[in-house]
Protein backbone atom coordinates (compact mmCIF):
# COMPACT_ATOMS: atom_id res chain seq x y z
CA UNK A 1 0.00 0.00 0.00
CA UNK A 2 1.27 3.83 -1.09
CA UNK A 3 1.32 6.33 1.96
CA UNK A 4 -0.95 9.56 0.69
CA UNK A 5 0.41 12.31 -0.45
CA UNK A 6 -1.75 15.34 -0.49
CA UNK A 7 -5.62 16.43 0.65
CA UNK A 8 -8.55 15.10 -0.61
CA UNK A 9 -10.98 17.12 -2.40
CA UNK A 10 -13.73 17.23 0.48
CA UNK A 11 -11.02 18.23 2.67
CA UNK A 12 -9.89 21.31 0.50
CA UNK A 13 -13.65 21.83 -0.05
CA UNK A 14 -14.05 22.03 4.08
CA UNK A 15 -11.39 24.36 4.02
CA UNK A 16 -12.59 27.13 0.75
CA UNK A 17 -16.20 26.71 3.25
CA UNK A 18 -14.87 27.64 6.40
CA UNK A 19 -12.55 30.39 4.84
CA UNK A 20 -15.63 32.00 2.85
CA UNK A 21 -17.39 32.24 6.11
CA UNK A 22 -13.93 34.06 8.09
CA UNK A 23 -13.94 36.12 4.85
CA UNK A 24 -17.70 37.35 4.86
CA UNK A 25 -17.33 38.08 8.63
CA UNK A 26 -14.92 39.83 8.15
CA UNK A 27 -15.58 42.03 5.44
CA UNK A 28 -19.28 42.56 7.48
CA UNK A 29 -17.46 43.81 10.63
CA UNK A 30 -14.92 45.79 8.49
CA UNK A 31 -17.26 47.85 7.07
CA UNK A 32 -19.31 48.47 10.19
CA UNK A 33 -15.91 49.57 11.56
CA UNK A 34 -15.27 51.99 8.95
CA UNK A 35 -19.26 53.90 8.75
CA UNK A 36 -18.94 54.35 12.57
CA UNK A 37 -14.89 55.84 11.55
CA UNK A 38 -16.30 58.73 9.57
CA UNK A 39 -19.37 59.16 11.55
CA UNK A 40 -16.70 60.12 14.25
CA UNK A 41 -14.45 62.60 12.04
CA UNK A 42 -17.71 64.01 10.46
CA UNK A 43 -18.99 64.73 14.38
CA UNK A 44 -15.53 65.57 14.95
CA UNK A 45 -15.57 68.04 12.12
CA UNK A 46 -18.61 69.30 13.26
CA UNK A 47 -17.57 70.37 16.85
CA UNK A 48 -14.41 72.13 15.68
CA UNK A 49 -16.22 74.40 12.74
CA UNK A 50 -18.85 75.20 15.29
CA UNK A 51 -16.66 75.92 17.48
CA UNK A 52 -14.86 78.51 14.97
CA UNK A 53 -17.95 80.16 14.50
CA UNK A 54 -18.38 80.40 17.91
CA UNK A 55 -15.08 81.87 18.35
CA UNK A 56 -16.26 84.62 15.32
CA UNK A 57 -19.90 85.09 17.46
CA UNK A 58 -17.54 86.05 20.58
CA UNK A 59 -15.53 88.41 18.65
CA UNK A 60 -18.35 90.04 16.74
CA UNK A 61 -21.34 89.38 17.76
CA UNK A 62 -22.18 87.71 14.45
CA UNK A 63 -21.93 84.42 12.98
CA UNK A 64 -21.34 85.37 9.81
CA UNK A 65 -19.35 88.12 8.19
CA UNK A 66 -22.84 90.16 7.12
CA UNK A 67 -23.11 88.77 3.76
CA UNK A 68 -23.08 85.17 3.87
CA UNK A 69 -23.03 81.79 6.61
CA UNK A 70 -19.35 80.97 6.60
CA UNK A 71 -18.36 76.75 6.12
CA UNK A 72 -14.58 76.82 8.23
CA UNK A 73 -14.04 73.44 6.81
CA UNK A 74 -15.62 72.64 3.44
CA UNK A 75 -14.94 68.33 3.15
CA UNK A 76 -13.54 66.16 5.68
CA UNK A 77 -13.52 61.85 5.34
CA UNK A 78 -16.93 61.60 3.37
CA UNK A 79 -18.29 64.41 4.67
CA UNK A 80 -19.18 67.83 3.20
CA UNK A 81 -19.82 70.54 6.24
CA UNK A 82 -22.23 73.62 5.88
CA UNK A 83 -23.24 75.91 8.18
CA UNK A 84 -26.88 77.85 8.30
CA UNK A 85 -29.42 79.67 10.95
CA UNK A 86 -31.06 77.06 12.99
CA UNK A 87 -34.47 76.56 11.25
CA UNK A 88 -37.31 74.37 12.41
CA UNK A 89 -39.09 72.67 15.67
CA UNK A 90 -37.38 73.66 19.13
CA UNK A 91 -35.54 77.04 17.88
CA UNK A 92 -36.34 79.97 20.04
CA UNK A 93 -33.45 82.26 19.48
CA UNK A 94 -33.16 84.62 16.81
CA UNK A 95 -30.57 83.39 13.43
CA UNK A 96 -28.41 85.54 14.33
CA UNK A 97 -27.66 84.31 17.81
CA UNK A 98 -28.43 79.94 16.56
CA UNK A 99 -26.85 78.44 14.11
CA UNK A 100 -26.29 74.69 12.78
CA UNK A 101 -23.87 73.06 11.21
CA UNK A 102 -24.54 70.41 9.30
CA UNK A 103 -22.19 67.41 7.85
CA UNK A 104 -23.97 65.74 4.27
CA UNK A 105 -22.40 62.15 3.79
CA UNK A 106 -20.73 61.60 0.42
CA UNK A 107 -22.33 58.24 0.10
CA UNK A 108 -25.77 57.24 1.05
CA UNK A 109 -25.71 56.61 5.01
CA UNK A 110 -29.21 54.75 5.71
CA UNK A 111 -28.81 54.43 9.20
CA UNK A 112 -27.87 58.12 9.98
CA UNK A 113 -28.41 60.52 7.08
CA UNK A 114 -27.44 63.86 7.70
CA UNK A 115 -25.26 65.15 11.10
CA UNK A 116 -26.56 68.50 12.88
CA UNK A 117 -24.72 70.13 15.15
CA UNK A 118 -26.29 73.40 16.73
CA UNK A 119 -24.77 76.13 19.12
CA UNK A 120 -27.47 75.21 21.52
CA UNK A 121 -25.77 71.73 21.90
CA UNK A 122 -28.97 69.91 19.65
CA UNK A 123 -27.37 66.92 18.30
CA UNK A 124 -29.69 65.64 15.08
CA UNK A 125 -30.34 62.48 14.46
CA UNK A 126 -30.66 61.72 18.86
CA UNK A 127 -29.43 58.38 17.89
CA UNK A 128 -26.22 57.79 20.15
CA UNK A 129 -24.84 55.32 17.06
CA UNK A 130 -25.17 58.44 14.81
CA UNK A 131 -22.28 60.55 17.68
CA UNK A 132 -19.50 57.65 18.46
């Protein structure tokens, strides 16, 4: 009788089965890891052009510069920032003392949309997976 010499082909079957599995998992937690990455730079993003326009508010008593709503920081990691008078339910200051900034994803973000950021410390969307 010859000793073997090499795998069967259910055995390198078992192992192309078991390494497509590792490989979807994978890939499914690696892109989970990277939407909640640029959620956190876009909320990051937010916090320090708000703050800038805070900075300009203390200075000036204005958010903008009289003629139009400044954006500090026009793109950062998927993210395009504006910045605008707070508009819509729960605003009781005036425009010129509220404003928002707002971060519009690049791609299509179905879980979160759009981030909003306003200088009375309003987070939009209140979901705590939307802010890591």
């Amino acid at each position: 009788m010859r000793p073997r010499r090499g795998f069967t082909l259910i055995e390198l079957m078992v192992v192309l089965v078991v390494g497509g599995v590792l490989a979807f998992a994978a890939q499914s937690a690696w892109t989970t890891y990277w939407e909640r990455t640029r959620r956190a730079a876009g909320g990051a993003a937010l916090v320090a052009a708000l703050a800038q326009l805070e900075v300009r508010y203390a200075r000036t008593g204005r958010h903008d510069d009289g003629m139009s709503m400044p954006s500090p920081k026009l793109y950062v990691d998927g993210y395009s920032i504006r910045s605008q008078p707070c508009s819509g339910v729960g605003t009781e200051l005036p425009p010129a003392q509220c404003i928002q900034v707002i971060a519009i994803p690049e791609r299509e973000d179905s879980a979160c949309g759009m981030l909003v950021l306003r200088s009375t410390g309003e987070r939009w969307p209140e979901n705590s997976a939307c802010w890591p």
